[in-house]
C-alpha atoms as a PDB file:
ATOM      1  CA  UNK A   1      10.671  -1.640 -49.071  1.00  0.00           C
ATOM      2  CA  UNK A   2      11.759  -2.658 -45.645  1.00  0.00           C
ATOM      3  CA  UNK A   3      12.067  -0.442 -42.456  1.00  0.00           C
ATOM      4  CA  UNK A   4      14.918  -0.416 -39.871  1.00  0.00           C
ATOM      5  CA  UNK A   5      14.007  -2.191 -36.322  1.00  0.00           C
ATOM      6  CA  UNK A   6      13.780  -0.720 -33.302  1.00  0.00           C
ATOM      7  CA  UNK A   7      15.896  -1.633 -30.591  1.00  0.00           C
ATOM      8  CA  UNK A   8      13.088  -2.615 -28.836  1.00  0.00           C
ATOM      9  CA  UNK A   9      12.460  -4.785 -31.951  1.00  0.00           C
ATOM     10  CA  UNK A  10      15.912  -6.269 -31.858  1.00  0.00           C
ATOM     11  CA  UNK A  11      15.878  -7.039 -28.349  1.00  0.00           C
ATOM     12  CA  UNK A  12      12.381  -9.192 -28.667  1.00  0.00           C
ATOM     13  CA  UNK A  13      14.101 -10.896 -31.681  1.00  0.00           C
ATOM     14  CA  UNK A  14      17.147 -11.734 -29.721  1.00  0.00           C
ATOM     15  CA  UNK A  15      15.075 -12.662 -26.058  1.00  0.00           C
ATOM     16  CA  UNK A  16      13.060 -15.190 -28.794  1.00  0.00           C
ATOM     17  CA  UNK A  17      16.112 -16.834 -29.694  1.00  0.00           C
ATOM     18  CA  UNK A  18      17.416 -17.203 -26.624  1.00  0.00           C
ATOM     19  CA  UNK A  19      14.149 -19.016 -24.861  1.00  0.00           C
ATOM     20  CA  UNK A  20      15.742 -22.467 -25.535  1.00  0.00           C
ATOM     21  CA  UNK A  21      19.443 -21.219 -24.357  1.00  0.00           C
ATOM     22  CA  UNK A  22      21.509 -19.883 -27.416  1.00  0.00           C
ATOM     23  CA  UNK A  23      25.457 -19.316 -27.722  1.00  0.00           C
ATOM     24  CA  UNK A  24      25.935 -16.211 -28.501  1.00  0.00           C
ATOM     25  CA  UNK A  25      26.570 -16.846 -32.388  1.00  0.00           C
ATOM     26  CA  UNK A  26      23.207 -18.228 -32.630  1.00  0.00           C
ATOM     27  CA  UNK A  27      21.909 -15.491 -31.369  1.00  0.00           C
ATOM     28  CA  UNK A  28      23.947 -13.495 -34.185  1.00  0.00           C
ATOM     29  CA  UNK A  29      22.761 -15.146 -36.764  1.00  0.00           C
ATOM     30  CA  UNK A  30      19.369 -15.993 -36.593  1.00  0.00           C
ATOM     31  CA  UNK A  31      18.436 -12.428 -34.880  1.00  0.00           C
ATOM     32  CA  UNK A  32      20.082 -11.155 -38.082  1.00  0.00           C
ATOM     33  CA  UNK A  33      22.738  -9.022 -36.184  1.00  0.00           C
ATOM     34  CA  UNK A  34      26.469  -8.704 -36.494  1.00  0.00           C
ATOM     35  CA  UNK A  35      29.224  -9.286 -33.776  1.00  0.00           C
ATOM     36  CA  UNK A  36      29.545  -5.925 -32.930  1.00  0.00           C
ATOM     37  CA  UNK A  37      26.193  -4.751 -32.598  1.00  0.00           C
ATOM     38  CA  UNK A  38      24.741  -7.894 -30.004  1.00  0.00           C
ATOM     39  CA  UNK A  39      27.897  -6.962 -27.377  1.00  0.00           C
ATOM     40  CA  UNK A  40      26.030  -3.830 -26.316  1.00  0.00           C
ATOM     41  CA  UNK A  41      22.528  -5.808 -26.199  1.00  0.00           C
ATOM     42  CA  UNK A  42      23.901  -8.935 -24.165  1.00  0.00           C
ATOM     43  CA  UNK A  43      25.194  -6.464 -21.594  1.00  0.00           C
ATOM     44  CA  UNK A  44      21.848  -4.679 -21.729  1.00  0.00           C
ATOM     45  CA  UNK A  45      19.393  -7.341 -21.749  1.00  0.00           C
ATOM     46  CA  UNK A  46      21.572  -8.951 -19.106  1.00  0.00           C
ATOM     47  CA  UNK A  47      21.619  -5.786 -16.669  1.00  0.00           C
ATOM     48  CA  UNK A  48      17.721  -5.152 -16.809  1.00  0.00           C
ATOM     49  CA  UNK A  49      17.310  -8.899 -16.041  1.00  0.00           C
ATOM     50  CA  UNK A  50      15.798 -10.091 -19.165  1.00  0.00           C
ATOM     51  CA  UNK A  51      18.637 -12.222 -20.419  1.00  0.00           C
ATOM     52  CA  UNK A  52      20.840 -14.718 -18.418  1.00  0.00           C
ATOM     53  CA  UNK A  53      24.796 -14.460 -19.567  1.00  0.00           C
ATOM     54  CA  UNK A  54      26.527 -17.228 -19.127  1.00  0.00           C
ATOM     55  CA  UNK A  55      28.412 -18.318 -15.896  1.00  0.00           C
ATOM     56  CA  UNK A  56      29.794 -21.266 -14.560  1.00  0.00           C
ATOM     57  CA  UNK A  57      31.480 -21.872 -17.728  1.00  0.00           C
ATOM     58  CA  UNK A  58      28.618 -22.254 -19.821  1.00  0.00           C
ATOM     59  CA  UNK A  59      28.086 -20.366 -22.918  1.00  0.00           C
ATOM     60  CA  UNK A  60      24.272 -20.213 -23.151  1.00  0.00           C
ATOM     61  CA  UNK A  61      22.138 -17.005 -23.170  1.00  0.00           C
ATOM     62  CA  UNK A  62      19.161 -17.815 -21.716  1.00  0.00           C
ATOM     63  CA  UNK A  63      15.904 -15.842 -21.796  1.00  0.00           C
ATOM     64  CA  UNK A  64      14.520 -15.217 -18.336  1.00  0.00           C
ATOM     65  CA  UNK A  65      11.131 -15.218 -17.161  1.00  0.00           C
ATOM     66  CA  UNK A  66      10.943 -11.401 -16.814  1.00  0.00           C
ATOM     67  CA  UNK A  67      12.354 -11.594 -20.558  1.00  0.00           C
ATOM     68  CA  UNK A  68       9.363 -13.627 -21.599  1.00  0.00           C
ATOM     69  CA  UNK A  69       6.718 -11.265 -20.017  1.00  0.00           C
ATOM     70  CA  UNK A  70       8.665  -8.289 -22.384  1.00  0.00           C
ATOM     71  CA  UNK A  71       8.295 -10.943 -25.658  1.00  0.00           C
ATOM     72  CA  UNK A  72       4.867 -10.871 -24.685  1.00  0.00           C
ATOM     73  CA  UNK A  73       4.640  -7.187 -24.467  1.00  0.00           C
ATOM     74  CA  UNK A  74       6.124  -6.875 -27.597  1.00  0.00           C
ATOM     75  CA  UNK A  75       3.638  -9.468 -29.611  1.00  0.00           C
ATOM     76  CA  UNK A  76       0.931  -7.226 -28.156  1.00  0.00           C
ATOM     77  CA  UNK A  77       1.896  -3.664 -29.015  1.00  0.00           C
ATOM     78  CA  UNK A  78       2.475  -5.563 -32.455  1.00  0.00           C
ATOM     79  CA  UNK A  79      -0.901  -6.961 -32.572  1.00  0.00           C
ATOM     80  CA  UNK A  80      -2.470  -3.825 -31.484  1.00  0.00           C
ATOM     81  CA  UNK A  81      -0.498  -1.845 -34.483  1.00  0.00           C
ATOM     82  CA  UNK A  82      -1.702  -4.049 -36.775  1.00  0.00           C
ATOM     83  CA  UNK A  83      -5.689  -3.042 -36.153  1.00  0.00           C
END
């Protein structure tokens, strides 16, 4: 049986997509979310400065460093569950 994510769960998986730079239905589909649902995360990963949005024309989300450090958080409250 699987659980629901948290939305701290959902925003790791989408900041780990978007290391690389990710349009925005990359980010849909291989953070297993729908349209609707990422909006509200782009615009709040953006604000708290963990995710670049795109300007300048470009259409890449990119993870920023202060978005890396919270991945990192994230793979240690995991690691610390599991023991």
């Amino acid at each position: 049986m699987s659980r629901k994510r948290s939305n701290m769960e959902i925003s790791a998986d989408i900041l780990k997509v978007a290391i690389g730079g990710a349009r925005k239905s990359h980010l849909v589909y291989r953070a297993n979310l729908n349209f609707a649902i990422i909006k509200d995360y782009l615009k709040d990963l953006s604000s708290a400065g963990l995710l670049s949005h795109p300007s300048n024309g470009s259409k890449l989300y990119t993870t920023t460093e202060k978005g890396i450090a919270f991945i990192n958080y994230m793979n240690g409250l995991q690691q610390f569950a599991m023991n």
